[in-house]
Protein backbone atom coordinates (compact mmCIF):
# COMPACT_ATOMS: atom_id res chain seq x y z
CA UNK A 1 0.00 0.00 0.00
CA UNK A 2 1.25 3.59 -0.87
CA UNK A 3 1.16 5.98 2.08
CA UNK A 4 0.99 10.11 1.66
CA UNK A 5 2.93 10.68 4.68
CA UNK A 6 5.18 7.72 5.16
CA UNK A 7 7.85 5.50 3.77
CA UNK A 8 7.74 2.29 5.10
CA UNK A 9 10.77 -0.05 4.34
CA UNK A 10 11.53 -3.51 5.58
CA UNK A 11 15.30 -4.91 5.94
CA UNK A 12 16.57 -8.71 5.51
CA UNK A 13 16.21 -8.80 9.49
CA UNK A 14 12.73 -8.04 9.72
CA UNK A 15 12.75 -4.18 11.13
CA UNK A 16 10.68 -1.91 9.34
CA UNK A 17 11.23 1.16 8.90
CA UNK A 18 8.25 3.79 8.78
CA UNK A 19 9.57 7.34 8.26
CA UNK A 20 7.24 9.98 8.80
CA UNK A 21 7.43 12.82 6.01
CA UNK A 22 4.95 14.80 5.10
CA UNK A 23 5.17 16.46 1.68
CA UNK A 24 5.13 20.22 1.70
CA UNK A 25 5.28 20.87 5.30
CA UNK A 26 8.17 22.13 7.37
CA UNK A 27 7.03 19.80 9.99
CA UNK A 28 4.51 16.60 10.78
CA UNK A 29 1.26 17.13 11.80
CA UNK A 30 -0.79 14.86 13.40
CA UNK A 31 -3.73 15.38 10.94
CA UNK A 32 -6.55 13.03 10.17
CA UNK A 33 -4.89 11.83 7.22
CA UNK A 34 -1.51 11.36 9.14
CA UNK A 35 -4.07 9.13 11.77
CA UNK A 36 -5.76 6.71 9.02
CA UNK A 37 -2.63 6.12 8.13
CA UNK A 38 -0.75 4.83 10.87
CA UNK A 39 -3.52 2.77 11.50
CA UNK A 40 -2.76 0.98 8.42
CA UNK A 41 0.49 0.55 8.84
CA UNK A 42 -0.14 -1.08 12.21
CA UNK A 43 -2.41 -3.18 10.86
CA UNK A 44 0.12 -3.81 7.90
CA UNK A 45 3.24 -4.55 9.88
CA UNK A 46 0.90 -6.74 12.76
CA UNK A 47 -0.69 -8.97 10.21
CA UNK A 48 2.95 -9.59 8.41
CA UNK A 49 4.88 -12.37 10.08
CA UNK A 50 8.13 -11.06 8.85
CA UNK A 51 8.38 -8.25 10.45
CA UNK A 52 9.62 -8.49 13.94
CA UNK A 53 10.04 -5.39 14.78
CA UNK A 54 9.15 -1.55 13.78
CA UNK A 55 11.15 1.57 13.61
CA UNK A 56 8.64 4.78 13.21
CA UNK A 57 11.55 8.03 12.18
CA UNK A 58 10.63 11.83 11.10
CA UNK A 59 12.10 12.14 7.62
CA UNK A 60 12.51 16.24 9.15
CA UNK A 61 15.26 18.05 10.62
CA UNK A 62 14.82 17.86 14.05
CA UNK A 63 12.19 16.03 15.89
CA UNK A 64 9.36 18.42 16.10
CA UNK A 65 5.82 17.54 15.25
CA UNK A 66 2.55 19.01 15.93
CA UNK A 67 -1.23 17.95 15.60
CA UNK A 68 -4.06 19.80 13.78
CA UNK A 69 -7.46 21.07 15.63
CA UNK A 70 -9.79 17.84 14.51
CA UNK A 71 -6.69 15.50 15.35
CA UNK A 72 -6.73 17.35 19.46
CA UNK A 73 -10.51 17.15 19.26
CA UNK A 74 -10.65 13.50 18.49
CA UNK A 75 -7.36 12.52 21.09
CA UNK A 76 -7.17 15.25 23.22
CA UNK A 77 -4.59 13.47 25.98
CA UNK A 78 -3.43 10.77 23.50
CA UNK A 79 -1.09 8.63 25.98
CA UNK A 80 2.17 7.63 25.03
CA UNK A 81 2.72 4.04 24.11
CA UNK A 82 5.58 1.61 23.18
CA UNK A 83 4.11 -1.27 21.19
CA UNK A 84 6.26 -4.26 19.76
CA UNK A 85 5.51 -7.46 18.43
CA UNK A 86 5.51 -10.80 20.87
């Protein structure tokens, strides 16, 4: 599947990479677009047995990253999570 805002790349070892780049922009906003998309790339990555592990990167300078009105509205105190595969 081709993403809008991410690369996602998978090595001989089984890490993906996802690198999070959105086209245009100075930095990566957490937009609905941005949202639908990471939830297929969860659902990609879980549902492919080769992958043992995944790498999420900003393809910016810098780390920075911000989230659009709806995106607040919809997860106002998002938590933070670490997820990996079993």
């Amino acid at each position: 599947m081709a993403f809008k805002n991410f690369t996602l790349e998978t090595d001989g070892d089984g890490i993906a990479l996802v690198t999070w780049d959105i086209p245009g922009r100075s930095m990566n906003v957490l937009d609905e677009i941005t949202i639908a998309e990471l939830e297929a790339i969860v659902k990609q990555t879980s549902a492919d047995n080769a992958i043992k592990g995944v790498v999420v990167t900003s393809g910016k300078e810098g780390s920075r990253a911000s989230s659009s009105p709806p995106a607040r509205r919809r997860f106002p105190a998002a938590p933070t999570c670490r997820c990996w595969k079993p």
